[in-house]
Structure formats: structure tokens, C-alpha cells
C-alpha atoms as a PDB file:
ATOM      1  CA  UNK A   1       0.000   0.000   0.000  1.00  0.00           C
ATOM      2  CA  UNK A   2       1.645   3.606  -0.749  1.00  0.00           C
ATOM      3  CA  UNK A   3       0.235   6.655   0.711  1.00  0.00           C
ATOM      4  CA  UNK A   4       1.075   9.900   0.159  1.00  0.00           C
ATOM      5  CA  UNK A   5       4.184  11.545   1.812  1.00  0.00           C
ATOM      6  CA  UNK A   6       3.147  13.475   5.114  1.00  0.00           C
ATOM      7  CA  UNK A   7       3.583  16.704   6.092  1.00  0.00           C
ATOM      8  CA  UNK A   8       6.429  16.576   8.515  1.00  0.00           C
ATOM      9  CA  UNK A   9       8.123  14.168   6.340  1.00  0.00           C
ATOM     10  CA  UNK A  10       7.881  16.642   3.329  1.00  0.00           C
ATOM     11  CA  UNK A  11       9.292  18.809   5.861  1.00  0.00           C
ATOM     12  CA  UNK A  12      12.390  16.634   6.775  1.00  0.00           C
ATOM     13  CA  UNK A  13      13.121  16.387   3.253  1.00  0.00           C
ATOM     14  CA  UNK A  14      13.097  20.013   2.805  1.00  0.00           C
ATOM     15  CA  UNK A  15      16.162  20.181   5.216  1.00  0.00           C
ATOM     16  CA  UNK A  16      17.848  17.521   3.968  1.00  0.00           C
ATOM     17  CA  UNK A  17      18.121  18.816   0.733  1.00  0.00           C
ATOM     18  CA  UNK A  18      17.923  22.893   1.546  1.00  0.00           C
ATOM     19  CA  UNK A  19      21.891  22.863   2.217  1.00  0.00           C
ATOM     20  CA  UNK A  20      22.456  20.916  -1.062  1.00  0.00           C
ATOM     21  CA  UNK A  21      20.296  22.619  -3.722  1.00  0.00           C
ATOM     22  CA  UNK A  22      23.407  25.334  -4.205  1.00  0.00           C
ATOM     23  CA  UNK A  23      24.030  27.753  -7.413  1.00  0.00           C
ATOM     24  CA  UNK A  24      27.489  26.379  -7.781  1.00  0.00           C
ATOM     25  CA  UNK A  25      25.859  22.827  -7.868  1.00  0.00           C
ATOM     26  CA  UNK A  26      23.289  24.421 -10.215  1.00  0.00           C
ATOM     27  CA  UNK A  27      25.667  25.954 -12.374  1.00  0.00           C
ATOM     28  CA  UNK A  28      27.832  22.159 -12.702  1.00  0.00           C
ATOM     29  CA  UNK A  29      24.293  20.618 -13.561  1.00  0.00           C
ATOM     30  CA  UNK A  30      23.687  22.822 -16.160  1.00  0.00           C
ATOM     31  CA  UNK A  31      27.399  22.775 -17.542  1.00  0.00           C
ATOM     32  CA  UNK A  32      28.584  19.345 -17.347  1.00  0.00           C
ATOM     33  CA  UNK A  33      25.854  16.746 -16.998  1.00  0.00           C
ATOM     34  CA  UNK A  34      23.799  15.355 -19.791  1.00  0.00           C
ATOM     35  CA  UNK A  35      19.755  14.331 -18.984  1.00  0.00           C
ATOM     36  CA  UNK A  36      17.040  13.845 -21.415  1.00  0.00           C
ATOM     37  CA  UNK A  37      15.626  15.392 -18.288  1.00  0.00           C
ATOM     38  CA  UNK A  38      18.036  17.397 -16.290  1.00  0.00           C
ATOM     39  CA  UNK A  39      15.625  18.857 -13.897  1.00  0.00           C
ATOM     40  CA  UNK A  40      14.247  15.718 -12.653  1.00  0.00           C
ATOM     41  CA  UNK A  41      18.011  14.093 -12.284  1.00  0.00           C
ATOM     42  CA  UNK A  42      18.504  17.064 -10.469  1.00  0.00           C
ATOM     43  CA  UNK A  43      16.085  16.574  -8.105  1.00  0.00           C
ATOM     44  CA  UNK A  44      16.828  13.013  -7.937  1.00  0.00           C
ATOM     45  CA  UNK A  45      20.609  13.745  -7.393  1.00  0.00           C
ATOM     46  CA  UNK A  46      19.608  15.597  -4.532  1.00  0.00           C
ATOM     47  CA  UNK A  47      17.360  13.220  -3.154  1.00  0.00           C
ATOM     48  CA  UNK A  48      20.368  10.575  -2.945  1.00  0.00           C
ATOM     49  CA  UNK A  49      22.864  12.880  -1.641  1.00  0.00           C
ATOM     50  CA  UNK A  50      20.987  13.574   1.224  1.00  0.00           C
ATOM     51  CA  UNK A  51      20.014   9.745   1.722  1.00  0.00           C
ATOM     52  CA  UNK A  52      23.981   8.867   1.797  1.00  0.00           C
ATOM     53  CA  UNK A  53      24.273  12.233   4.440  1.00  0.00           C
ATOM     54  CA  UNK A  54      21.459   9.771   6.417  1.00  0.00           C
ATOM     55  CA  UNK A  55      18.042  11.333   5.573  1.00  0.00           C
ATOM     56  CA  UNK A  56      15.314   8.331   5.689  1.00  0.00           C
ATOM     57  CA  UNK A  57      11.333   8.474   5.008  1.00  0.00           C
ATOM     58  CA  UNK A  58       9.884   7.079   8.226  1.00  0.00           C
ATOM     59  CA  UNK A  59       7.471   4.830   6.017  1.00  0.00           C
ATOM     60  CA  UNK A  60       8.461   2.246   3.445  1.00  0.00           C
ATOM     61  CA  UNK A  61       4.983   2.784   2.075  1.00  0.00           C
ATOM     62  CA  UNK A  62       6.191   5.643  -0.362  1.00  0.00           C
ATOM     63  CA  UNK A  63       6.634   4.791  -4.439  1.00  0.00           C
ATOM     64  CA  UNK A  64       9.120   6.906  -6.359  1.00  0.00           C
ATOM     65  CA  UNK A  65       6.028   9.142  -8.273  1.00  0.00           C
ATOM     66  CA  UNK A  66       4.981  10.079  -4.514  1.00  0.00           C
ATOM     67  CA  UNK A  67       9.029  10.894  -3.656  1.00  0.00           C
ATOM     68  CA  UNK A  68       8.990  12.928  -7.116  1.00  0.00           C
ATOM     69  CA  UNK A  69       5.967  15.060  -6.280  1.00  0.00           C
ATOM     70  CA  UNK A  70       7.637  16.121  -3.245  1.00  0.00           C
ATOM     71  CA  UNK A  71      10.595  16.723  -4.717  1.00  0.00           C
ATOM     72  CA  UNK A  72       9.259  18.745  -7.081  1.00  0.00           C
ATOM     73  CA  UNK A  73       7.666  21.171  -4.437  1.00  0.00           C
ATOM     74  CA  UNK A  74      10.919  21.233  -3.309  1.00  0.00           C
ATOM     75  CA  UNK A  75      13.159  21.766  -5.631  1.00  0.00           C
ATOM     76  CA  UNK A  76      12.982  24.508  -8.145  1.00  0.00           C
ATOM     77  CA  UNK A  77      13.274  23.648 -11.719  1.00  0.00           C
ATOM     78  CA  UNK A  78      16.296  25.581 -13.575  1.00  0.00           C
END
């Protein structure tokens, strides 16, 4: 069963990622790497960086298209 990711976990994420999202990391993105959709391996880039600096969804229940919407709230496109 998935269900939607919660507020407070939303949150979490948010702070996990906040100190990674930077323009110099921006700026490499958007020089160096090649994605049919750079935006979403962006996001997704992020997403894993904070999971190796520890960040964990309290729920297993969460599929990758809930994890995307949230990262899209969270992360603005370039």
C-alpha cells in the first residue's frame, strides 16, 4: 500500500536537501551533466545525496512518483 508523503516528512526532506540545492551545484548541472531530463536528475541527485548524508522516510509505504511530487515542491526547476 503507498500513501502519500506526510507533512512533517515533506518537511524533513526540505532540510535535507535545503543545504544541497546550491548555485554552484546548479551551475555544474547545467554545464557538465547530460539528462534527457536534467531537472528531474537534479532533483533526484539531490534526493540521494541527502540519503547517503542519512536522511530516511519514516514509512516504506512511499513509491518513487509520490518521492517525485515532493521533490518537485521542493526543488525549483532551472
Amino acid at each position: 500500500m503507498s500513501a502519500k508523503i506526510r507533512g512533517h516528512e515533506r518537511d524533513r526532506l526540505l532540510f535535507a536537501i535545503a543545504p544541497l540545492d546550491t548555485l554552484e551545484r546548479r551551475e555544474h548541472y547545467k554545464a557538465s551533466v547530460t539528462a534527457a531530463d536534467l531537472a528531474k536528475r537534479y532533483r533526484w541527485d539531490l534526493y540521494w545525496l541527502a540519503f547517503d548524508n542519512g536522511f530516511r522516510f519514516d514509512s516504506d509505504d512511499y513509491t518513487d512518483a509520490h518521492i517525485d511530487t515532493a521533490l518537485r515542491n521542493i526543488v525549483v526547476d532551472f
